[in-house]
N, C-alpha and C. Protein backbone atom coordinates (compact mmCIF):
# COMPACT_ATOMS: atom_id res chain seq x y z
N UNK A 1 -4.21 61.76 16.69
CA UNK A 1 -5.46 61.09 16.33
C UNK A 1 -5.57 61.01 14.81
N UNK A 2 -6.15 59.69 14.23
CA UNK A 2 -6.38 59.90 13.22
C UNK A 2 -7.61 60.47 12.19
N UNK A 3 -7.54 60.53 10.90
CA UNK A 3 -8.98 61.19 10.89
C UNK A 3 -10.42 59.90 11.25
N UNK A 4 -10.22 58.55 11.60
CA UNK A 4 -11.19 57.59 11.78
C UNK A 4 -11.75 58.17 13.43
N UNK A 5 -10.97 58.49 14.20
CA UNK A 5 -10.67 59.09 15.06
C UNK A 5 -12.15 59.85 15.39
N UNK A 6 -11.95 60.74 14.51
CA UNK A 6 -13.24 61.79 14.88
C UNK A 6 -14.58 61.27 14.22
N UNK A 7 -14.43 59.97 13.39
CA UNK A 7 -16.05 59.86 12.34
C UNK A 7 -17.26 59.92 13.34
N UNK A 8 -17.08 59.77 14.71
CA UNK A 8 -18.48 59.97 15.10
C UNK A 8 -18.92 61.11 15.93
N UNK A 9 -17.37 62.34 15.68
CA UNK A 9 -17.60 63.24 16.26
C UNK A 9 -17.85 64.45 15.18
N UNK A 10 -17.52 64.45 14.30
CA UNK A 10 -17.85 65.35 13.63
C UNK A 10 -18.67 64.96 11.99
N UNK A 11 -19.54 65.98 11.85
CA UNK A 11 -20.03 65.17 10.40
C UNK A 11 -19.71 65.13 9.03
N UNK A 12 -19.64 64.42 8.14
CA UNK A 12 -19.29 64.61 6.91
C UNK A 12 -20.15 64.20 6.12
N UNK A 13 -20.39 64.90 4.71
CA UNK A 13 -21.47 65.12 3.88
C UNK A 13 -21.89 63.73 3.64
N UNK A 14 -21.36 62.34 3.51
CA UNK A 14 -21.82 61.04 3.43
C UNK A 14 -22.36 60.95 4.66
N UNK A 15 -22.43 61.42 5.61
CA UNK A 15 -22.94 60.51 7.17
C UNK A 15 -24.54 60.77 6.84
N UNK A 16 -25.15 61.86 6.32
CA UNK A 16 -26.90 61.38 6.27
C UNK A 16 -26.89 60.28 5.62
N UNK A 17 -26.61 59.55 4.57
CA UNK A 17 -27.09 58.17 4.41
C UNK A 17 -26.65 57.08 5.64
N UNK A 18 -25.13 57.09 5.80
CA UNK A 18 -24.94 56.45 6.69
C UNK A 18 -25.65 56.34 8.43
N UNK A 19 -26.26 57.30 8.85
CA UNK A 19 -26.84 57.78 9.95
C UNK A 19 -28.11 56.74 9.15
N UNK A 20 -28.90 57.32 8.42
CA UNK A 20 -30.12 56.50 8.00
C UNK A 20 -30.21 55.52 9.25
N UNK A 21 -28.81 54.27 8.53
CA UNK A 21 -29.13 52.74 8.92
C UNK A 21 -29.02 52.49 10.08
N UNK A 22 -27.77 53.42 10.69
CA UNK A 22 -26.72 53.10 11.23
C UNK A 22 -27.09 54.02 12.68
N UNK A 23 -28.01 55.15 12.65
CA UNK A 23 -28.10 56.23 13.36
C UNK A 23 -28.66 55.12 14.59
N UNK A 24 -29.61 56.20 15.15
CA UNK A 24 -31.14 56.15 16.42
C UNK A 24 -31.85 55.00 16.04
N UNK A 25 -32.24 54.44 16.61
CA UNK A 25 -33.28 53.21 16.67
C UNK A 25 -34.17 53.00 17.42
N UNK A 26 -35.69 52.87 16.94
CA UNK A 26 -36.98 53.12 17.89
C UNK A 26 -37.01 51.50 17.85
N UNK A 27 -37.26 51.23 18.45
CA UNK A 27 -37.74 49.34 19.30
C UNK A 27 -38.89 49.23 19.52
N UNK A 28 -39.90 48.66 18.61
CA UNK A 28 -41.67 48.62 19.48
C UNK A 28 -41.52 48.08 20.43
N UNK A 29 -42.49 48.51 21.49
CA UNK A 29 -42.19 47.61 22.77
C UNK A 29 -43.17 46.18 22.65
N UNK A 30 -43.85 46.04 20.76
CA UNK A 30 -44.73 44.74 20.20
C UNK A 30 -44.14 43.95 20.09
N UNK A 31 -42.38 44.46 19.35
CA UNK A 31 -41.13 43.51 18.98
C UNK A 31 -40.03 43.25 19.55
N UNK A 32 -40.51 42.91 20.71
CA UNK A 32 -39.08 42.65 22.05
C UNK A 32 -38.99 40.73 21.53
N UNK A 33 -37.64 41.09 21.73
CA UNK A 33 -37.03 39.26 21.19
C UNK A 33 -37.04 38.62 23.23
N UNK A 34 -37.70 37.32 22.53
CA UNK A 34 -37.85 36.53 24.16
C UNK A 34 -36.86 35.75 24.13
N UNK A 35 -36.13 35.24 22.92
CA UNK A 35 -34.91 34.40 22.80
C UNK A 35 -33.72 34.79 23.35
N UNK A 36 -33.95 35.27 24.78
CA UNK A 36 -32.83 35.32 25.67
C UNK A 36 -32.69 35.05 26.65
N UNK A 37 -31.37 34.30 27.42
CA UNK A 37 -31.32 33.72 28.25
C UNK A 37 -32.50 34.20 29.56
N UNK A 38 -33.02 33.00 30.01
CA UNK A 38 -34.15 33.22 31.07
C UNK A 38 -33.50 32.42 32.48
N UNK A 39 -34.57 32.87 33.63
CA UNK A 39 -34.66 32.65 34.20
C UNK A 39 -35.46 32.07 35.40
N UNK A 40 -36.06 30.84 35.78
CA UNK A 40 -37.58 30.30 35.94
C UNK A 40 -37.97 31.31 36.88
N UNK A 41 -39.42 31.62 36.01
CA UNK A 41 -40.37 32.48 36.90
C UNK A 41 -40.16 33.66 36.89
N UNK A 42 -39.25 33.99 35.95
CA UNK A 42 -39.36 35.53 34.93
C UNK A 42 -39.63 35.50 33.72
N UNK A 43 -39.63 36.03 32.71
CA UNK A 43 -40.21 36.59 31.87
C UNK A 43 -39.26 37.71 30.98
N UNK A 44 -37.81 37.34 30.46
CA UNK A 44 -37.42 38.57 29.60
C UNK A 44 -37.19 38.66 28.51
N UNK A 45 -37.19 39.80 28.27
CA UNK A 45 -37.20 40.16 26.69
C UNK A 45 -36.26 41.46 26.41
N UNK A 46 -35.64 40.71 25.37
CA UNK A 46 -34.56 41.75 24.83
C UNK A 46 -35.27 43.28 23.61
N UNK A 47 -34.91 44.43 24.01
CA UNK A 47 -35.26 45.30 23.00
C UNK A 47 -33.85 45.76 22.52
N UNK A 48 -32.59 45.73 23.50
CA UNK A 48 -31.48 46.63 22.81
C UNK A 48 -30.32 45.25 22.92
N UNK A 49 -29.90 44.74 22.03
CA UNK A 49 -28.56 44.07 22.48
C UNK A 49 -27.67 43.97 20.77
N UNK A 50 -26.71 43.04 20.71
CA UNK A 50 -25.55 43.04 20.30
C UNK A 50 -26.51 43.00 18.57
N UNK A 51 -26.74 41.52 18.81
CA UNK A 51 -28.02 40.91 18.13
C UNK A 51 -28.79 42.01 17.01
N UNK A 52 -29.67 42.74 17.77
CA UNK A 52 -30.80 43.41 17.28
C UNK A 52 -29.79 44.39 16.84
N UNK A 53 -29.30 45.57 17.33
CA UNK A 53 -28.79 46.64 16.78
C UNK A 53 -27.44 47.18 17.04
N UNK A 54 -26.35 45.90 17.19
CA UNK A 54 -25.32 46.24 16.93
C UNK A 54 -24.90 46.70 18.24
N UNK A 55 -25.37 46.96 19.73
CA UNK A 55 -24.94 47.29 21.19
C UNK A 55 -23.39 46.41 21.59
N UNK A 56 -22.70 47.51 21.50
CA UNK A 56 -21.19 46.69 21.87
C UNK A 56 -21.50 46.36 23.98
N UNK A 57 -21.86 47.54 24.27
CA UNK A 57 -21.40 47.71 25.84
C UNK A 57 -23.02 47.71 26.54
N UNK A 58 -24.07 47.64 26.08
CA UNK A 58 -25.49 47.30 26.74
C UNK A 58 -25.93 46.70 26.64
N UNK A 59 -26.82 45.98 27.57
CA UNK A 59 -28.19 45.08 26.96
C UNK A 59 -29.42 45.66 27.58
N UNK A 60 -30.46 45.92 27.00
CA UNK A 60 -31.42 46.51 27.94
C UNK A 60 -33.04 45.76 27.25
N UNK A 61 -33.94 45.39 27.82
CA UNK A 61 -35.16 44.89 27.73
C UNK A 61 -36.11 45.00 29.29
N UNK A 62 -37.26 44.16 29.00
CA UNK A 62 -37.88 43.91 29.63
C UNK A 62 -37.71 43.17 30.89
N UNK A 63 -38.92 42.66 31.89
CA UNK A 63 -39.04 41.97 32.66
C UNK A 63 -40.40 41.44 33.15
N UNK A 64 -40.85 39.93 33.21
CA UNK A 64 -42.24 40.27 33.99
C UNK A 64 -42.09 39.77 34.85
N UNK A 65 -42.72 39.09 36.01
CA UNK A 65 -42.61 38.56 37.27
C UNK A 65 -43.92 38.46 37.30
N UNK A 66 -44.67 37.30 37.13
CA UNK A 66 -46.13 36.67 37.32
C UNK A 66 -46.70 37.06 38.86
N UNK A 67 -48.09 37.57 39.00
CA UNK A 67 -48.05 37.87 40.78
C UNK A 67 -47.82 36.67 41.44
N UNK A 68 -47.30 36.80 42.16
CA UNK A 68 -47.19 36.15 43.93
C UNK A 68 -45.90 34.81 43.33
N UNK A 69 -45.59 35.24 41.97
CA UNK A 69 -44.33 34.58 41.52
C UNK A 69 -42.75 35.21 42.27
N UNK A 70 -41.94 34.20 42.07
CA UNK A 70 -40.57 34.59 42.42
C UNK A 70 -39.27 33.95 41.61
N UNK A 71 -38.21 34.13 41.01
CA UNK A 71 -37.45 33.51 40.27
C UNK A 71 -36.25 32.65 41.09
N UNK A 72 -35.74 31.60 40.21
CA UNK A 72 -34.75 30.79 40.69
C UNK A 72 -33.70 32.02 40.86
N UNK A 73 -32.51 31.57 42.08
CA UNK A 73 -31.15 32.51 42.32
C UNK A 73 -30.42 32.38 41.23
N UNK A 74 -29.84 33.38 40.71
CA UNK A 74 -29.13 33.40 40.06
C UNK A 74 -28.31 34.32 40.07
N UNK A 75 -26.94 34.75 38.90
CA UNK A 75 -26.62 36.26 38.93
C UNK A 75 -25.81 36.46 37.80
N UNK A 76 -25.32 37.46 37.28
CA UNK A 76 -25.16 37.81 35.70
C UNK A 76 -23.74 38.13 35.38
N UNK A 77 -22.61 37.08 36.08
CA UNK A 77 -21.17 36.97 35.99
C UNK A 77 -20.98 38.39 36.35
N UNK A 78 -19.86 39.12 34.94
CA UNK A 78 -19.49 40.02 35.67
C UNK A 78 -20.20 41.55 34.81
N UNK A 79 -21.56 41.31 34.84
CA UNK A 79 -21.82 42.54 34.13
C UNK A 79 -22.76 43.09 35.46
N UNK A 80 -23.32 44.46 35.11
CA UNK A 80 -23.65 45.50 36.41
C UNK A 80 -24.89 45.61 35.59
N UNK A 81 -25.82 45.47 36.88
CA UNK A 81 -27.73 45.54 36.08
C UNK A 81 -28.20 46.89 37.39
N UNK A 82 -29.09 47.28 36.11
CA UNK A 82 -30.20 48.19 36.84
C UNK A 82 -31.25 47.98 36.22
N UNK A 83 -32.45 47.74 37.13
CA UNK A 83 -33.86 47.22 37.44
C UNK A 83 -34.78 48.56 37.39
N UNK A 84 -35.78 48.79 37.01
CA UNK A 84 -36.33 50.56 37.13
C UNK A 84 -37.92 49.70 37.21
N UNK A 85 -38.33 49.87 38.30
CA UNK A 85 -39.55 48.72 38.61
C UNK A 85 -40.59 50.37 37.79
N UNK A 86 -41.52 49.41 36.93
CA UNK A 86 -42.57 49.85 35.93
C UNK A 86 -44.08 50.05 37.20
N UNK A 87 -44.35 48.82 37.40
CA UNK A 87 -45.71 48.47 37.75
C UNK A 87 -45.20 47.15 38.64
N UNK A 88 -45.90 47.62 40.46
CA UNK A 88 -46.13 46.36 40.68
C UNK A 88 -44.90 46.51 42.08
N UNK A 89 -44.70 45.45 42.71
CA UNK A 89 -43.78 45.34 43.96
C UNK A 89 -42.67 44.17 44.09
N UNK A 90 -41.10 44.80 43.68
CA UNK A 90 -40.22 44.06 43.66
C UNK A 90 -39.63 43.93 45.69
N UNK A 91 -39.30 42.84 45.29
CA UNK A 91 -38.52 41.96 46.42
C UNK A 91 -37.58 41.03 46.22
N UNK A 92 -36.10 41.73 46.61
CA UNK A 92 -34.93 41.08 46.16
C UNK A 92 -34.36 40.67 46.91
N UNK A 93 -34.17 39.29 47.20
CA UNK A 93 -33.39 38.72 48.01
C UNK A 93 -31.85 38.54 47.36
N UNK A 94 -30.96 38.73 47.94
CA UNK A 94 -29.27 38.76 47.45
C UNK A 94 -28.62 38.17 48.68
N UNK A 95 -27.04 37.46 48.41
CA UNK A 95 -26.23 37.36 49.41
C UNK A 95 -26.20 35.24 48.70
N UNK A 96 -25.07 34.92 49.40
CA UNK A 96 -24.90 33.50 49.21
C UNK A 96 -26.10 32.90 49.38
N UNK A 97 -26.76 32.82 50.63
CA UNK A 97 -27.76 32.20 50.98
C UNK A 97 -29.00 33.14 50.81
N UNK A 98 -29.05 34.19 50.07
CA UNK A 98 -30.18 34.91 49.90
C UNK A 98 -30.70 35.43 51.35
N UNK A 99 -29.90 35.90 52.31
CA UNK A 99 -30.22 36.34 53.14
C UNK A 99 -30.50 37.69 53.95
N UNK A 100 -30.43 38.94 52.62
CA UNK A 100 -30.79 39.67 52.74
C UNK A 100 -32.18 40.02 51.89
N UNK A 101 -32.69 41.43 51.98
CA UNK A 101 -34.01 41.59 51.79
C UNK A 101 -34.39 43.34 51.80
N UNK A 102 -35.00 43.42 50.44
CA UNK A 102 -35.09 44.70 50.28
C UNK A 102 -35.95 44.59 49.56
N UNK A 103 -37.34 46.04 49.35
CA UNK A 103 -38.34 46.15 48.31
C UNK A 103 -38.43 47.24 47.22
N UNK A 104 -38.98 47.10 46.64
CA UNK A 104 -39.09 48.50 45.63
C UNK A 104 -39.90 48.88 44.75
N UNK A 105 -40.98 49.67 44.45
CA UNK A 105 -42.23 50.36 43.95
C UNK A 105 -41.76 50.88 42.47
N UNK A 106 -43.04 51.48 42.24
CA UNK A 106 -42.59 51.68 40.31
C UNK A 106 -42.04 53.58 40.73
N UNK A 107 -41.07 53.51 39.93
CA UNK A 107 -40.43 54.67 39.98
C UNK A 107 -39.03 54.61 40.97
N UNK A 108 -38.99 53.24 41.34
CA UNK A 108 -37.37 53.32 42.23
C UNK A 108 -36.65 52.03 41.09
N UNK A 109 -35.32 52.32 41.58
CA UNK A 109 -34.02 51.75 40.73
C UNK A 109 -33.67 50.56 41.59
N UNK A 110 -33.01 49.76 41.37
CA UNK A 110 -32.41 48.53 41.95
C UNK A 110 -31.25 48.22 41.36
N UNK A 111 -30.12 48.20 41.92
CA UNK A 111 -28.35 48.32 41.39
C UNK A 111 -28.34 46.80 41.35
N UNK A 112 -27.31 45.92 40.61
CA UNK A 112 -27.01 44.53 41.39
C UNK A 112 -25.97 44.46 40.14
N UNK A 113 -24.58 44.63 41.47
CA UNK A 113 -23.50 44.52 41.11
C UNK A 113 -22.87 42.95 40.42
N UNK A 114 -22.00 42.87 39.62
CA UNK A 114 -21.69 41.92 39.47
C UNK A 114 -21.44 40.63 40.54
N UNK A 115 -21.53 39.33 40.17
CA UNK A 115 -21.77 38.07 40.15
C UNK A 115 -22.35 38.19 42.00
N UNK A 116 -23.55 38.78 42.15
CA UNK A 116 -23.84 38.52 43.66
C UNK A 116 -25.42 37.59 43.27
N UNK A 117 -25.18 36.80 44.00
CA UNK A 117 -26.91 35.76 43.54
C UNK A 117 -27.59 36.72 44.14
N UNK A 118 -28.98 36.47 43.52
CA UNK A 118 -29.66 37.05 43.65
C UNK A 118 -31.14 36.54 43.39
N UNK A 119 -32.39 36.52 44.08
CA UNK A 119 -33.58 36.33 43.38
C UNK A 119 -34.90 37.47 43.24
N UNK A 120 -35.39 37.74 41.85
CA UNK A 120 -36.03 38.59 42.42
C UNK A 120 -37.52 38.03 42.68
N UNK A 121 -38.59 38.42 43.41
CA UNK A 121 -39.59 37.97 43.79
C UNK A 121 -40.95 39.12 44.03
N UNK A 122 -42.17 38.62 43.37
CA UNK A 122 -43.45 39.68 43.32
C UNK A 122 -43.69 40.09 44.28
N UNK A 123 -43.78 40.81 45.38
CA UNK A 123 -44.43 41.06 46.56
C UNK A 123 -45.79 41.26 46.27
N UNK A 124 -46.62 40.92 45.00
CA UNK A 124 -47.87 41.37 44.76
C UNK A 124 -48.64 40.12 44.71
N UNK A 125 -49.53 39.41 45.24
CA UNK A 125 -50.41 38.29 45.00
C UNK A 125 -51.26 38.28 44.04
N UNK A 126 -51.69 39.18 43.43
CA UNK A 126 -52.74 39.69 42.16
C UNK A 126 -52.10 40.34 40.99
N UNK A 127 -51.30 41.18 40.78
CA UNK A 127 -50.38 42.01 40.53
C UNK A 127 -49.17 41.72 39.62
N UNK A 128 -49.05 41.58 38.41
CA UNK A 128 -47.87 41.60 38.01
C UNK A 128 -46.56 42.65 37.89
N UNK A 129 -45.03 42.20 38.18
CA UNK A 129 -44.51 43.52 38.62
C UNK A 129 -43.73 43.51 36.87
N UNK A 130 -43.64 44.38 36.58
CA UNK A 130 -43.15 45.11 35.21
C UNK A 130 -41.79 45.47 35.74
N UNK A 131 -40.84 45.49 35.44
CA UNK A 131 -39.57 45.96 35.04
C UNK A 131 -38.88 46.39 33.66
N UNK A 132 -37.80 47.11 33.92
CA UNK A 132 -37.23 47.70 32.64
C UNK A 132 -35.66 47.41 33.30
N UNK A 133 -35.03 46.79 32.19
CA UNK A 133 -33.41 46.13 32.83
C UNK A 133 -32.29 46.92 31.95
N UNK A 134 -31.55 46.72 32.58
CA UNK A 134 -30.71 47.69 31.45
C UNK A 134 -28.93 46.93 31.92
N UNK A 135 -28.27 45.98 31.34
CA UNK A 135 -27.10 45.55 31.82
C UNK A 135 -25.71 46.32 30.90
N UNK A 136 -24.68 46.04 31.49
CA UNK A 136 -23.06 46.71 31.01
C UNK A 136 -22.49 45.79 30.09
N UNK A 137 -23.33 45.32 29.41
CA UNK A 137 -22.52 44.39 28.60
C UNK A 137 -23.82 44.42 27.16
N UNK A 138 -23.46 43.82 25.83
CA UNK A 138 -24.12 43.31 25.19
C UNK A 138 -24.79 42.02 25.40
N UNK A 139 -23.84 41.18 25.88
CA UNK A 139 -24.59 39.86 25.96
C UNK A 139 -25.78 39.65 27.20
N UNK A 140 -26.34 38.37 26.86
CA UNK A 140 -27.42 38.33 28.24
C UNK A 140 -27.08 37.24 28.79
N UNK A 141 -26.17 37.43 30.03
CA UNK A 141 -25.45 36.13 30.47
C UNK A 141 -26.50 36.18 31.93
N UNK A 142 -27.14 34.57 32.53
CA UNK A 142 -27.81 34.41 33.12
C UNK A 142 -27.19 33.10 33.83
N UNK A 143 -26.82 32.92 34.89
CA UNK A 143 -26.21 31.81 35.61
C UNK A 143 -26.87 31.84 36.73
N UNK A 144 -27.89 30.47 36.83
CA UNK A 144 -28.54 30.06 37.28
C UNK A 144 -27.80 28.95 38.58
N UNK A 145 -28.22 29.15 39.92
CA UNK A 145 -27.52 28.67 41.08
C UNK A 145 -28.55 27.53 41.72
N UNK A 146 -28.10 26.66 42.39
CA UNK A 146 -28.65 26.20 43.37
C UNK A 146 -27.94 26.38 44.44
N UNK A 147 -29.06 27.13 45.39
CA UNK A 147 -28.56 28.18 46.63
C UNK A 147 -30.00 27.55 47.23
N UNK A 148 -29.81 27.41 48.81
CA UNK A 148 -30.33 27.29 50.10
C UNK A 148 -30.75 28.38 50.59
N UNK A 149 -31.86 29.00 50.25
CA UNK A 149 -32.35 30.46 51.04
C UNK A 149 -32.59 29.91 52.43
N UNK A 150 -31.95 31.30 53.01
CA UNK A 150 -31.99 31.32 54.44
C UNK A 150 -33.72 31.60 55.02
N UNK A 151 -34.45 30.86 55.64
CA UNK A 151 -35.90 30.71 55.96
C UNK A 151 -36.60 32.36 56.12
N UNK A 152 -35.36 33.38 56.64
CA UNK A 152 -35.62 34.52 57.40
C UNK A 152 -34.94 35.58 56.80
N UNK A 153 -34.98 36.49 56.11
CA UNK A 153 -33.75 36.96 55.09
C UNK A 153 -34.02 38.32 56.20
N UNK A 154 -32.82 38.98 56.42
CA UNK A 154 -32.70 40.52 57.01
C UNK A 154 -32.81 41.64 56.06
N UNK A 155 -33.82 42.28 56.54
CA UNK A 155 -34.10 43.48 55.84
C UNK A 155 -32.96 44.37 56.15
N UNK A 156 -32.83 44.93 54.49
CA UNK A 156 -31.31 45.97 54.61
C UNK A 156 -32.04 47.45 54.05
N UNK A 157 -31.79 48.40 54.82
CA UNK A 157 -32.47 49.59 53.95
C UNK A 157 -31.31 50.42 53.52
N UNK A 158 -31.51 51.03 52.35
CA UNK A 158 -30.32 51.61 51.17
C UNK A 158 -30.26 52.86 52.29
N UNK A 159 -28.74 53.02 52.02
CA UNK A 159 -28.65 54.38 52.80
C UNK A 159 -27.39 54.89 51.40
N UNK A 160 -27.61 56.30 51.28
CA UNK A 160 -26.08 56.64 50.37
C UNK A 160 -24.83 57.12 50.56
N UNK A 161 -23.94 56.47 50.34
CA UNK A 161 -23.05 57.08 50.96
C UNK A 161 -23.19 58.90 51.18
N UNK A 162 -23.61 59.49 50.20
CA UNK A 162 -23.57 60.34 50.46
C UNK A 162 -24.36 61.47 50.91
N UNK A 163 -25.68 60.84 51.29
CA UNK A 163 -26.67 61.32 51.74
C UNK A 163 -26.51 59.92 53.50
N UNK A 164 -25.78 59.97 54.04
CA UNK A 164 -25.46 59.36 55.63
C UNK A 164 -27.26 59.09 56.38
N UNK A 165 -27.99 60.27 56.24
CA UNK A 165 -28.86 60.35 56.89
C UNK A 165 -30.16 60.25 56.44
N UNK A 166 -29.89 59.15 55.45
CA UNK A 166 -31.67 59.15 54.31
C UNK A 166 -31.90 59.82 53.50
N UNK A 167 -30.90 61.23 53.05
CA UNK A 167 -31.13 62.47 52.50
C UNK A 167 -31.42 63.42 52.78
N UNK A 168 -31.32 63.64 54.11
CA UNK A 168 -32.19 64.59 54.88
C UNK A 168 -30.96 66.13 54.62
């Protein structure tokens, strides 16, 4: 290894200035950038990406979902998103034809693996649902589909692999 090797593992008497600029970064949640790729009938906003502070391998921001709103299908090539619902009642339809169906409350996670369409949708009629996104990539790639939802989507309930029995 060389000594470049270790610069962010060990410290040297120049790194307090350099840390200054270069360190931790607080994000108001006043100054989230909206100039990123969207999606109709969401609402996002970037707080961490390439852009703002230099993120090689994340992107993470916001989400809103207007009540009794739902967004066009889409899905995010080949990067891996997690959803951490804030406020409010998500409903995600996924699959070619959007024919599956799952919900989720503030305090549960939502996985969505690379390039699977997907739409997400308010289950709240009054209610706006808040999200917090967090993707595997810097960029905010958004590819927008025209997909035929299936009239009747099948409810799928998460089981873990490693909890077989709900967790019990």
């Amino acid at each position: 290894m060389s000594d470049h090797d270790h610069d962010h593992e060990q410290p040297h008497e120049h790194d307090g200035e350099r840390w200054k600029h270069d360190g931790v970064r607080v994000i108001p949640g006043t100054q989230l950038d909206a100039n990123t790729a969207q999606t109709p009938g969401m609402d996002r906003k970037a707080a961490i990406n390439f852009a703002r502070v230099g993120a090689q391998k994340l992107w993470a921001g916001t989400v809103t979902i207007h009540a009794n709103a739902k967004t066009g299908a889409h899905h995010h090539g080949h990067l891996e998103s997690v959803i951490y619902v804030v406020k409010g009642r998500a409903r995600m339809r996924w699959g070619d034809h959007l024919e599956f169906t799952a919900e989720a409350g503030p305090g549960d996670f939502i996985y969505v693996p690379p390039y699977v369409p997907h739409q997400e949708i308010n289950a709240s009629p009054t209610e706006a649902l808040e999200c917090v996104l967090c993707r595997s990539d810097g960029q905010a790639v958004a590819i927008n589909l025209d997909i035929e939802p299936v009239e009747k989507p099948e409810q799928v309930l998460w089981v873990d692999p490693t909890h077989p029995q709900g967790g019990v």
